[in-house]
PDB file of N, CA and C in Angstrom:
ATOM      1  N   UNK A   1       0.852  -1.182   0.000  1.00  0.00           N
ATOM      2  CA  UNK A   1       0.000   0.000   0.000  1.00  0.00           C
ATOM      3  C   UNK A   1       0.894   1.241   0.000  1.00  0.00           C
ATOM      4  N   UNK A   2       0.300   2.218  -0.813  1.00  0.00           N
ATOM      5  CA  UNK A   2       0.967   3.256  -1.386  1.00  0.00           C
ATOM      6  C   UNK A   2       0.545   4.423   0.065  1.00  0.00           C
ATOM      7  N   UNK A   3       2.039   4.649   0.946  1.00  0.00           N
ATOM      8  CA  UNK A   3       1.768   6.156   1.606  1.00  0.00           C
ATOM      9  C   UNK A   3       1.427   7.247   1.364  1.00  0.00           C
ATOM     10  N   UNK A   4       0.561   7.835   1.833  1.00  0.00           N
ATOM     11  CA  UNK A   4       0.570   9.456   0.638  1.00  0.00           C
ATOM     12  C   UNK A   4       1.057   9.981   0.825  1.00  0.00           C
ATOM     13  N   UNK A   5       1.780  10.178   2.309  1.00  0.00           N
ATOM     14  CA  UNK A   5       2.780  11.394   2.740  1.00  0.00           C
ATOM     15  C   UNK A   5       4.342  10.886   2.516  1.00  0.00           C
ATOM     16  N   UNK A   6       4.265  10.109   1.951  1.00  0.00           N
ATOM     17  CA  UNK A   6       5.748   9.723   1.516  1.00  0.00           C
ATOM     18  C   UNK A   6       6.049   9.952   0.036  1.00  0.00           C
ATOM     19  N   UNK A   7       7.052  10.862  -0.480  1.00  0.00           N
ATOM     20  CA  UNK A   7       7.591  11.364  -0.871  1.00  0.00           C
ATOM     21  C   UNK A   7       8.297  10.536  -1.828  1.00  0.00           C
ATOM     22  N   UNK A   8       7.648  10.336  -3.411  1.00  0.00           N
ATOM     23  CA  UNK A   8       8.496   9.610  -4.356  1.00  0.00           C
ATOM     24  C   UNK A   8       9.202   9.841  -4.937  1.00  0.00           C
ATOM     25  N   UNK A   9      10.413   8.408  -5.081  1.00  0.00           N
ATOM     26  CA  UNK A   9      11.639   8.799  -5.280  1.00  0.00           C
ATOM     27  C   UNK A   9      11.791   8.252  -6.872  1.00  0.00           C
ATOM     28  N   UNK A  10      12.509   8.862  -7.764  1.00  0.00           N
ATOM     29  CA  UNK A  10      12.922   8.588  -8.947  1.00  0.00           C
ATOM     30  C   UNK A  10      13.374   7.394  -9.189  1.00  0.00           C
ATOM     31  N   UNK A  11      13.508   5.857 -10.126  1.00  0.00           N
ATOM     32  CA  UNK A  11      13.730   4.726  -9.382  1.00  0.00           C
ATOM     33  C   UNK A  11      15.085   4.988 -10.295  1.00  0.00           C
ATOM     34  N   UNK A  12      15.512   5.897 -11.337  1.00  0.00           N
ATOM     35  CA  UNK A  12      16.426   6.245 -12.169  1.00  0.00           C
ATOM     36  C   UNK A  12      17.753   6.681 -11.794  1.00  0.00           C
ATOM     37  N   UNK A  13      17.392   7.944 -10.707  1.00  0.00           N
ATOM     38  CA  UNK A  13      18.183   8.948 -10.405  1.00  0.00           C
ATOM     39  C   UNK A  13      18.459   8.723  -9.339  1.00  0.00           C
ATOM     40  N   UNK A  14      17.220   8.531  -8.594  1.00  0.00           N
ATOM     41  CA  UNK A  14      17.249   8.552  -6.548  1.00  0.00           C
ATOM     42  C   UNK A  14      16.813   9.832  -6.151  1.00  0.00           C
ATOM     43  N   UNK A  15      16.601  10.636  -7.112  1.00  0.00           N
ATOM     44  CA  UNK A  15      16.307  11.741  -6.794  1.00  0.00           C
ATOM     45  C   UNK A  15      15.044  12.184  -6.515  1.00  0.00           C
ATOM     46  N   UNK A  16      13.989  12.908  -5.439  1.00  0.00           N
ATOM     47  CA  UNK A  16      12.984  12.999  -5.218  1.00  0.00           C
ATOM     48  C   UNK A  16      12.269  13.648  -6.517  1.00  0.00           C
ATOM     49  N   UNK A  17      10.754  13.117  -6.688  1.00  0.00           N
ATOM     50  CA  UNK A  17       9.605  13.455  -8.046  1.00  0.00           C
ATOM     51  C   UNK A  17       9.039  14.715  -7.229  1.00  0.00           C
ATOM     52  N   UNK A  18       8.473  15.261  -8.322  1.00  0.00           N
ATOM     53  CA  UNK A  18       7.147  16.594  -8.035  1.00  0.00           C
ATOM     54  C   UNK A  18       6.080  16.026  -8.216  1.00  0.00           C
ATOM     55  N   UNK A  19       5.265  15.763  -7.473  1.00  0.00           N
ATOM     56  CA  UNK A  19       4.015  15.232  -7.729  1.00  0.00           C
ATOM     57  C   UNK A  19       3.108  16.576  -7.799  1.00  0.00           C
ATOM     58  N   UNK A  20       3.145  17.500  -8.177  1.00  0.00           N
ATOM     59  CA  UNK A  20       2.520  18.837  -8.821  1.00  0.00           C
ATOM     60  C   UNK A  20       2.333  19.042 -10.139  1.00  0.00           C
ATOM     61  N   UNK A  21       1.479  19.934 -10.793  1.00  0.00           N
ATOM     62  CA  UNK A  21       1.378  20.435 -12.027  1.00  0.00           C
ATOM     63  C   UNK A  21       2.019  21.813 -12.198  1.00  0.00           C
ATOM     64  N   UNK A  22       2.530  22.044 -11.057  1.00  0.00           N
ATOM     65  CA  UNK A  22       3.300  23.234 -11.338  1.00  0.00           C
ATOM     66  C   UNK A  22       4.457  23.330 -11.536  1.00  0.00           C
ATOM     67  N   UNK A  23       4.949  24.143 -12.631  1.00  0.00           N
ATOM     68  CA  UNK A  23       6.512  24.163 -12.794  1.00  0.00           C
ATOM     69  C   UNK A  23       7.396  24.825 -11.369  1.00  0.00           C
ATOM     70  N   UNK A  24       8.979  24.331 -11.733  1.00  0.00           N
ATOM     71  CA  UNK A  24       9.488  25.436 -10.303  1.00  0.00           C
ATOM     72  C   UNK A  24       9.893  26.599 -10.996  1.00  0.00           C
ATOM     73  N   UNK A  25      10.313  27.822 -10.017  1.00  0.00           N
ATOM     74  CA  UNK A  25      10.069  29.177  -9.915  1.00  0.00           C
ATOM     75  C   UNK A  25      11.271  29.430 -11.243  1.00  0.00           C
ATOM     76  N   UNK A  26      11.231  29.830 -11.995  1.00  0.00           N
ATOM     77  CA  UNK A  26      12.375  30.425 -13.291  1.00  0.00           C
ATOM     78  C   UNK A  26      13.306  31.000 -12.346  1.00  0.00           C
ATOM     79  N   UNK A  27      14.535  30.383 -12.976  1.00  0.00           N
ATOM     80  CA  UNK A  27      15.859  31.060 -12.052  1.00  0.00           C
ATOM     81  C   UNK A  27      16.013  32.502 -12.200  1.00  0.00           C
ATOM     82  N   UNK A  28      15.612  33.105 -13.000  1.00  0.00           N
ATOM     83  CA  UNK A  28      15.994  34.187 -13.160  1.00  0.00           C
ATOM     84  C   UNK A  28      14.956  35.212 -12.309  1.00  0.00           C
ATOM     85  N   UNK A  29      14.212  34.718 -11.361  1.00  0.00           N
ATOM     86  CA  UNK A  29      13.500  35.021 -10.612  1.00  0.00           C
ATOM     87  C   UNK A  29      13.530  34.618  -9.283  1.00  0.00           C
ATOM     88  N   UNK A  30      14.980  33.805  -8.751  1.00  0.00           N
ATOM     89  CA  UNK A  30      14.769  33.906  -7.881  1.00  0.00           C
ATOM     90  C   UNK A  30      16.555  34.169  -7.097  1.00  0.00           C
ATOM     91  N   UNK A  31      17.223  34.311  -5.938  1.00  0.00           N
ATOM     92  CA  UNK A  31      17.879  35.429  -5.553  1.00  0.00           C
ATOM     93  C   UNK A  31      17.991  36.512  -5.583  1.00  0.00           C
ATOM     94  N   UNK A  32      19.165  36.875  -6.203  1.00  0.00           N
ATOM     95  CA  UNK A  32      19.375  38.397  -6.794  1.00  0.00           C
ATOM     96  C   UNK A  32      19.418  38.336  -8.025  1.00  0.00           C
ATOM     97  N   UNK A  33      18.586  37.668  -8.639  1.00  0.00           N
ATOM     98  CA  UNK A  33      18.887  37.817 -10.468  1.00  0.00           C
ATOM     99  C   UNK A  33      17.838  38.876 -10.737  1.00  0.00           C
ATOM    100  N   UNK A  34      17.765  39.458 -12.108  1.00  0.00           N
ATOM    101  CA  UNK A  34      16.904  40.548 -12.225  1.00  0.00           C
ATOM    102  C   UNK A  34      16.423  39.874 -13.294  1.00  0.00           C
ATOM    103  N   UNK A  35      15.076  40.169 -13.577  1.00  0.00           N
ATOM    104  CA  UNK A  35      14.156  40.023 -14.595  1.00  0.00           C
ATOM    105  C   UNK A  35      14.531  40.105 -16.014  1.00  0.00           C
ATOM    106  N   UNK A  36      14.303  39.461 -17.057  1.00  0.00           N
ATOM    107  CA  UNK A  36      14.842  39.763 -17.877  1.00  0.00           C
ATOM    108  C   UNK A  36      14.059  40.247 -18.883  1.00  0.00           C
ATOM    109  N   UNK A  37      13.034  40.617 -18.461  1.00  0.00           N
ATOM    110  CA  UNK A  37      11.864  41.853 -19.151  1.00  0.00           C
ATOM    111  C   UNK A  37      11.299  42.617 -18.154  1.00  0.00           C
ATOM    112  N   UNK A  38      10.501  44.009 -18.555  1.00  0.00           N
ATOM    113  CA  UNK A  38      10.445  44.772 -17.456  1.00  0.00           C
ATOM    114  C   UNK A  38       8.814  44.525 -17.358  1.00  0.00           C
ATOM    115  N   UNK A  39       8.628  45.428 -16.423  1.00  0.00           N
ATOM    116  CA  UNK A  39       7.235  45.027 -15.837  1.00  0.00           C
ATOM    117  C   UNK A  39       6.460  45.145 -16.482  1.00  0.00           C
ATOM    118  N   UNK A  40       6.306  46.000 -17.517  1.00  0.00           N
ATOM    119  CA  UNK A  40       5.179  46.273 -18.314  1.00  0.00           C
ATOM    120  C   UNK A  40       4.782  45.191 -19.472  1.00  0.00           C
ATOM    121  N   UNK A  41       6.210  44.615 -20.225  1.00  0.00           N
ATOM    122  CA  UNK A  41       6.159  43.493 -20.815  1.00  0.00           C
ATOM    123  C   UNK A  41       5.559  42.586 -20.494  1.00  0.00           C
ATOM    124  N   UNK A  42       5.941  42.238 -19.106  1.00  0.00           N
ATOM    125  CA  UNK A  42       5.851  41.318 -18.419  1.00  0.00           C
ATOM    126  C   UNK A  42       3.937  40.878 -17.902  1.00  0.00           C
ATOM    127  N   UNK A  43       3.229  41.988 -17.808  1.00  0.00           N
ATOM    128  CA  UNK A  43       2.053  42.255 -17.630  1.00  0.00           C
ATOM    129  C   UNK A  43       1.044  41.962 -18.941  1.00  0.00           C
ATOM    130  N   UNK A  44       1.812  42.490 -19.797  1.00  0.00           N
ATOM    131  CA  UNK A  44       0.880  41.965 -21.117  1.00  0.00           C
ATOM    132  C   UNK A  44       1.152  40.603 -21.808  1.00  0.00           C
ATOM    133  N   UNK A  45       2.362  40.721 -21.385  1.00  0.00           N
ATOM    134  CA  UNK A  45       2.666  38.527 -21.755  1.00  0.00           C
ATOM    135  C   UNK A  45       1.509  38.119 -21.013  1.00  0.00           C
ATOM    136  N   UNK A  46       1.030  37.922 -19.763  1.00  0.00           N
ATOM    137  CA  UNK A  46       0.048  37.290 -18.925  1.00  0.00           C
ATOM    138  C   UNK A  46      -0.873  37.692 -19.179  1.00  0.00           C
ATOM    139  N   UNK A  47      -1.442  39.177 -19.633  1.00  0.00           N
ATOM    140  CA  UNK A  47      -2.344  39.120 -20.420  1.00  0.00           C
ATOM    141  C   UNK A  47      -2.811  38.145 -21.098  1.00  0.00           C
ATOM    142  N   UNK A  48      -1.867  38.247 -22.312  1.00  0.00           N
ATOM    143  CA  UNK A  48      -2.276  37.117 -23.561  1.00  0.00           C
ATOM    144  C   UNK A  48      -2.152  35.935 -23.304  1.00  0.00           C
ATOM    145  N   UNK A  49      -1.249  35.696 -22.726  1.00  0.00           N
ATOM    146  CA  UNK A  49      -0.890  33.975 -22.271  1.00  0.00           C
ATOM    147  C   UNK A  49      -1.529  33.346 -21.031  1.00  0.00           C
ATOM    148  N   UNK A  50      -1.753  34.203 -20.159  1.00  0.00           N
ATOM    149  CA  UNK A  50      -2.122  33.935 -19.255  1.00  0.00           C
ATOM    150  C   UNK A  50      -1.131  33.543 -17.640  1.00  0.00           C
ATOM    151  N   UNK A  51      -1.102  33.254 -16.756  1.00  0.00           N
ATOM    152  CA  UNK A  51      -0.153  32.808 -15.731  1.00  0.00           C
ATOM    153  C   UNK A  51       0.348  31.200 -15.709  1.00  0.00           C
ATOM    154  N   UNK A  52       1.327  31.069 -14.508  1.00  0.00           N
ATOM    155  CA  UNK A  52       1.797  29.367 -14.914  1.00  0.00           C
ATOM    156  C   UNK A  52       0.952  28.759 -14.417  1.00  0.00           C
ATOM    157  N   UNK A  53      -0.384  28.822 -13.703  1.00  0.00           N
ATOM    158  CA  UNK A  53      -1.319  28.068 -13.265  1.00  0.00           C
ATOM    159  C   UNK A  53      -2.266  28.007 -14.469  1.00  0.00           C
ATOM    160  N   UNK A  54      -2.330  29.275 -14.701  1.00  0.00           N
ATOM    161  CA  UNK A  54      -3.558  29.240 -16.191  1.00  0.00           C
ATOM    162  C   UNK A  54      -2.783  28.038 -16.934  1.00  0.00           C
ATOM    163  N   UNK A  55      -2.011  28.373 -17.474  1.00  0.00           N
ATOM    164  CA  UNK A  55      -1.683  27.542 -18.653  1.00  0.00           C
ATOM    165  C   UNK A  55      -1.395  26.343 -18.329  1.00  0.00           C
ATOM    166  N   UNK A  56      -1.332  25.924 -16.861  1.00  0.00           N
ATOM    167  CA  UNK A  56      -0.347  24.617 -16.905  1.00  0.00           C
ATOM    168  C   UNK A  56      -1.849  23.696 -16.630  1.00  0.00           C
ATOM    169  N   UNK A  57      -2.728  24.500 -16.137  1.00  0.00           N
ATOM    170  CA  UNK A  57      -4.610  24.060 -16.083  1.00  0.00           C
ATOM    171  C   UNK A  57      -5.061  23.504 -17.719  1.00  0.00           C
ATOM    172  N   UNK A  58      -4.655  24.111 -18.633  1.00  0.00           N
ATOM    173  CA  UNK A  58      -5.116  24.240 -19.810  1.00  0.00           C
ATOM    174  C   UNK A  58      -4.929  23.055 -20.265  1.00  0.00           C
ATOM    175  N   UNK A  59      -3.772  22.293 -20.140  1.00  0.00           N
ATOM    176  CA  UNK A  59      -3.449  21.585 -20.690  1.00  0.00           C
ATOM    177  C   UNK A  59      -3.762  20.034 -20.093  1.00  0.00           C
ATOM    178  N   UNK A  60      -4.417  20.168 -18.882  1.00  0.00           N
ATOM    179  CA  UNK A  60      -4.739  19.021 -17.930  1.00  0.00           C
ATOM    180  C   UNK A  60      -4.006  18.082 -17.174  1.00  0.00           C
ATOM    181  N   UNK A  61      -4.305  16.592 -17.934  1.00  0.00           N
ATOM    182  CA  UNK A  61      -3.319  15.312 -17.504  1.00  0.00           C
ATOM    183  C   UNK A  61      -2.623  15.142 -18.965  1.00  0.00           C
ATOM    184  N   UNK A  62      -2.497  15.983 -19.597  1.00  0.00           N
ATOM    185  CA  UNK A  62      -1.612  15.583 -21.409  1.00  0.00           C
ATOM    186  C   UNK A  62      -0.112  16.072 -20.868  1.00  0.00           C
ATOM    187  N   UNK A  63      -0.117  16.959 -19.783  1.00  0.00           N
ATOM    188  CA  UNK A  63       1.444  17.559 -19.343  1.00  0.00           C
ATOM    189  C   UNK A  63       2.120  16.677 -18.644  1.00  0.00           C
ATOM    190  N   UNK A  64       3.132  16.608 -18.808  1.00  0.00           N
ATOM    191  CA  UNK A  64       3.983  15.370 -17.745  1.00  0.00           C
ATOM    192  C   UNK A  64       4.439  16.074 -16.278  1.00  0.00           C
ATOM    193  N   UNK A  65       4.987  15.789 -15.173  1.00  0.00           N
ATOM    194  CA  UNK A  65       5.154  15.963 -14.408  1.00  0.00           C
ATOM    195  C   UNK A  65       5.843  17.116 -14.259  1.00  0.00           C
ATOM    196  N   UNK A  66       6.379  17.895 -13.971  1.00  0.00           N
ATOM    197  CA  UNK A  66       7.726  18.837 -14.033  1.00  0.00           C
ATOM    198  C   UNK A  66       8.803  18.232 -12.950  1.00  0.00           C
ATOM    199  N   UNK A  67      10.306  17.869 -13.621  1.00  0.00           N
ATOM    200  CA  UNK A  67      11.282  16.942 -12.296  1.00  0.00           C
ATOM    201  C   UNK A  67      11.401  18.509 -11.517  1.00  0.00           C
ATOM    202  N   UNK A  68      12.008  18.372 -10.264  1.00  0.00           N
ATOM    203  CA  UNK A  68      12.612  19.261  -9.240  1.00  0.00           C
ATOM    204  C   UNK A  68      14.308  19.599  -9.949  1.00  0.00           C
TER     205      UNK A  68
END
């Protein structure tokens, strides 16, 4: 029987899975890196495209996992 709070491991790598539909955070967004478009760009991309929840919704169970 499968734990739910246990945490699956890659049987490949050893390395822990994401069991999420969400991607992780773009590096360039996280420390001290700076954006590499400015805000206003950045506002109308999500406009049109939408956010990483919108889009990663859109696409359902056809998306594969995202690794860590």
């Amino acid at each position: 029987m499968v734990n739910p709070n246990e945490q699956m491991v890659d049987p490949m790598t050893g390395m822990p899975m994401q069991t999420t539909m969400i991607p992780p955070a773009p590096s360039n967004t996280l420390g001290q890196a700076q954006p590499v478009f400015n805000d206003s760009v950045q506002t109308a991309a999500q406009s049109i495209y939408g956010d990483v929840q919108q889009r990663q919704t859109s696409v359902g169970d056809r998306a594969p996992l995202f690794p860590l």
